[in-house]
N, C-alpha and C. Protein backbone atom coordinates (compact mmCIF):
# COMPACT_ATOMS: atom_id res chain seq x y z
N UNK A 1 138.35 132.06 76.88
CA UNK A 1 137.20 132.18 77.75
C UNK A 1 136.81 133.64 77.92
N UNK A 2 137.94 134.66 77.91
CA UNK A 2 137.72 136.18 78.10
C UNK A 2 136.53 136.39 77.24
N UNK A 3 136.96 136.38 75.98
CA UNK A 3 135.88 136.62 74.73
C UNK A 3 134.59 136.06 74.78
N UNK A 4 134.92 134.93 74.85
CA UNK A 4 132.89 134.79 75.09
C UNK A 4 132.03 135.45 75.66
N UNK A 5 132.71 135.68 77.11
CA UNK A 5 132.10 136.06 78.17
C UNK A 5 132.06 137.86 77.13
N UNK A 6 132.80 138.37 76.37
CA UNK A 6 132.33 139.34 76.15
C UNK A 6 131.33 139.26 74.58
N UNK A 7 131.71 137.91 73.86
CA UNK A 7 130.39 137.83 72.60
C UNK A 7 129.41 137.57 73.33
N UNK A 8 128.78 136.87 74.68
CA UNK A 8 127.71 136.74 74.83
C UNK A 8 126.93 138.17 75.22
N UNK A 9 127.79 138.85 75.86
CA UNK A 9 127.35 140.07 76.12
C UNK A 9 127.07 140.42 75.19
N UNK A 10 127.42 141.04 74.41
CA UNK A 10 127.42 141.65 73.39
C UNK A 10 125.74 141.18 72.41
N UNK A 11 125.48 140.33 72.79
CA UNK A 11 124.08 139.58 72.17
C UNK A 11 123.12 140.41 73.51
N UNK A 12 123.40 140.04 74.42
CA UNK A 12 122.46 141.05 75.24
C UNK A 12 122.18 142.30 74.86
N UNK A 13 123.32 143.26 75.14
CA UNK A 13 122.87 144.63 74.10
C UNK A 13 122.62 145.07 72.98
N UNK A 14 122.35 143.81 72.25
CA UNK A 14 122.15 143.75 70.77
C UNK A 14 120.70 144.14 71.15
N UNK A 15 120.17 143.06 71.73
CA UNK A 15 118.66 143.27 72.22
C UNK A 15 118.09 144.22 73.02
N UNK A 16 119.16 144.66 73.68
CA UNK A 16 118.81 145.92 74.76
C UNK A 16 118.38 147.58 73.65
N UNK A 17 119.10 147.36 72.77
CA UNK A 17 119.11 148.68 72.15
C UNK A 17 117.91 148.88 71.45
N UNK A 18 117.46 147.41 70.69
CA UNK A 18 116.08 147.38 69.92
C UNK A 18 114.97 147.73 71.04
N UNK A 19 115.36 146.72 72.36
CA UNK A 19 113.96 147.24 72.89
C UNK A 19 113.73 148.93 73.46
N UNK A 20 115.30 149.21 73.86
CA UNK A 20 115.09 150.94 74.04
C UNK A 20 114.47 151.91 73.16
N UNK A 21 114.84 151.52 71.83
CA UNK A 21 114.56 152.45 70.83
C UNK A 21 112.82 152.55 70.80
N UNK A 22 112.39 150.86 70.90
CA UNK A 22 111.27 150.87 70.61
C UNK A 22 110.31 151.43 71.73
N UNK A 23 110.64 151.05 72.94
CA UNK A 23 110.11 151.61 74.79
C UNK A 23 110.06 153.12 74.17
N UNK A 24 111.47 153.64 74.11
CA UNK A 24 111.34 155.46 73.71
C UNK A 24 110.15 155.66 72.80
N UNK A 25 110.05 155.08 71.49
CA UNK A 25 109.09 155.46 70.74
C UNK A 25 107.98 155.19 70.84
N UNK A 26 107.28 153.90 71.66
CA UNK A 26 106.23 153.98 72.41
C UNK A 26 105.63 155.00 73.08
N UNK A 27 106.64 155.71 74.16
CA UNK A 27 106.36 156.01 75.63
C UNK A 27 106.70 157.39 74.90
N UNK A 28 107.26 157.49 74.54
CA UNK A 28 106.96 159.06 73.23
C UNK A 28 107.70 160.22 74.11
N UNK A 29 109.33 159.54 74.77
CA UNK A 29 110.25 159.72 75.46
C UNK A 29 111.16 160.21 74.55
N UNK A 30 112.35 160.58 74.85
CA UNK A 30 113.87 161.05 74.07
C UNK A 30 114.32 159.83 74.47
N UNK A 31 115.21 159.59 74.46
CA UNK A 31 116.62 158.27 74.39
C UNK A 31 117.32 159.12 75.56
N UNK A 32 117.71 160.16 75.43
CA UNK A 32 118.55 160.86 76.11
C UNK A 32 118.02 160.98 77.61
N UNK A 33 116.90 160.84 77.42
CA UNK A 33 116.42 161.52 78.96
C UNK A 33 115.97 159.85 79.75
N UNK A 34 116.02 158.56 78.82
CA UNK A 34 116.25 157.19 79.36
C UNK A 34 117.61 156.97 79.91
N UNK A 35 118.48 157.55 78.51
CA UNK A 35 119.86 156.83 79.17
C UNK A 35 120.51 157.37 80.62
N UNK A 36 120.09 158.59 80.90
CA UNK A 36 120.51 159.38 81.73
C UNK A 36 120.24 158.63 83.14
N UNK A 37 119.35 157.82 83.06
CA UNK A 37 118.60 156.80 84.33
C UNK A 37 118.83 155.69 83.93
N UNK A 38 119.47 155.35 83.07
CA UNK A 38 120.06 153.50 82.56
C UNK A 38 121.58 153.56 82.79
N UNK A 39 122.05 154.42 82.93
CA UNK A 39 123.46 154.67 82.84
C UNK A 39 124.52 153.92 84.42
N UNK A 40 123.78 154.35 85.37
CA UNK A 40 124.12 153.15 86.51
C UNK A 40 124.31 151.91 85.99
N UNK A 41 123.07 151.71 85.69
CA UNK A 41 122.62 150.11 85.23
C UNK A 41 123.57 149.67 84.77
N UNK A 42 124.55 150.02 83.71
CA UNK A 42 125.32 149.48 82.06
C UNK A 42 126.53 149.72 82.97
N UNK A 43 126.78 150.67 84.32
CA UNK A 43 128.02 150.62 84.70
C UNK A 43 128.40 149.45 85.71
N UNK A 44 127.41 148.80 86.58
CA UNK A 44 127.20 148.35 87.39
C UNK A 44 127.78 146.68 86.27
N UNK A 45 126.24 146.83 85.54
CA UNK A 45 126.94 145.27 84.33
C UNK A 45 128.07 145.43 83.98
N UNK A 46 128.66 146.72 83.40
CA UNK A 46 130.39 146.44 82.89
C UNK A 46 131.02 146.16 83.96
N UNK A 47 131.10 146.55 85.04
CA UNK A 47 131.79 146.24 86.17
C UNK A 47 132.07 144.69 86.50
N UNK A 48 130.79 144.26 86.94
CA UNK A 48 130.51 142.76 87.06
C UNK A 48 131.11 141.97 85.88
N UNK A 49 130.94 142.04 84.49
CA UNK A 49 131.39 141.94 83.72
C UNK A 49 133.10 141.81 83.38
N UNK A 50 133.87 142.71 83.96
CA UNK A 50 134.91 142.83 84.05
C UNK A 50 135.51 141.82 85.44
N UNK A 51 134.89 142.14 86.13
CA UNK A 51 135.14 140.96 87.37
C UNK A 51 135.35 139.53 87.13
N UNK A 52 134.35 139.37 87.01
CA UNK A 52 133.93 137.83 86.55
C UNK A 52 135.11 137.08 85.24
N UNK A 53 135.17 138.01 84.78
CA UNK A 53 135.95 137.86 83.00
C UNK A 53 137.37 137.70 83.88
N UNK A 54 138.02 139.00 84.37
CA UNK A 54 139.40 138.67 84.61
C UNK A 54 139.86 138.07 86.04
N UNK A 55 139.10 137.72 86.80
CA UNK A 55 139.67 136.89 88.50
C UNK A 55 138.86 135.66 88.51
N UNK A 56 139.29 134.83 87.94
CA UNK A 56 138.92 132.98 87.88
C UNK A 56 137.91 133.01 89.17
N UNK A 57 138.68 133.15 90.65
CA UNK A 57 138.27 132.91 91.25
C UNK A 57 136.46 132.71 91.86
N UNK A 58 136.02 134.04 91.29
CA UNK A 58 134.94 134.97 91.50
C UNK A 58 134.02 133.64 90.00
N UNK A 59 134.53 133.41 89.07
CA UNK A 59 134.17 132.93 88.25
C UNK A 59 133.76 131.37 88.34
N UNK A 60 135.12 130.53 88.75
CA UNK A 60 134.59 129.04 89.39
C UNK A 60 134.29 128.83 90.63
N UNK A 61 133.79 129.63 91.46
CA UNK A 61 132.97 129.53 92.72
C UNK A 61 132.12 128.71 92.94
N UNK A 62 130.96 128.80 92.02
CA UNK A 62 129.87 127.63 92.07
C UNK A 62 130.14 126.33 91.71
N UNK A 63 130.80 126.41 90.19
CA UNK A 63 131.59 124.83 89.91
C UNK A 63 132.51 124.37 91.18
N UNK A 64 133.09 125.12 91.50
CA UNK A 64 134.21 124.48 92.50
C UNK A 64 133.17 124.14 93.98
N UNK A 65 132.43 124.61 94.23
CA UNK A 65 131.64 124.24 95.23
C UNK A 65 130.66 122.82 94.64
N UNK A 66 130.08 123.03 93.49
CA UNK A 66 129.21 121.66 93.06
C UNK A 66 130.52 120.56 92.64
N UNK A 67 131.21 120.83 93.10
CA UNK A 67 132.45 119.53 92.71
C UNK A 67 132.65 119.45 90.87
N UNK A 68 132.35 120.36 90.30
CA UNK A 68 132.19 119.96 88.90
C UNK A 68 133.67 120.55 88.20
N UNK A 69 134.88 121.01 89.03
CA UNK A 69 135.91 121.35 88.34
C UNK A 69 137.03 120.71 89.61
């Protein structure tokens, strides 16, 4: 179950990176001067990310409340 939760991620920033590259080259920005203000963001998701992945608890909350486990 660890792993999924990190292949699905991993499909998210697959997509995250195409649309940055492309936003930067639009908006006729550096990358560098985005990530510098995205960088919360990606710490905040790894965090949550890490939560969720290793303490069950935090994880079957909702199932265990809808009776479904």
């Amino acid at each position: 179950m660890r792993t999924e939760a990190f292949y699905s991620t991993s499909y998210l920033y697959c997509f995250l990176h195409i649309i940055l590259f492309t936003g930067c080259r639009v908006g006729g920005v550096t990358i560098e001067s985005v990530i510098k203000y995205m960088l919360p963001y990606f710490t905040i998701i790894f965090v949550a990310l890490l939560l969720v992945t290793y303490i069950p608890a935090i994880s079957m909350f909702l199932p265990g409340i809808l009776g479904l486990v």
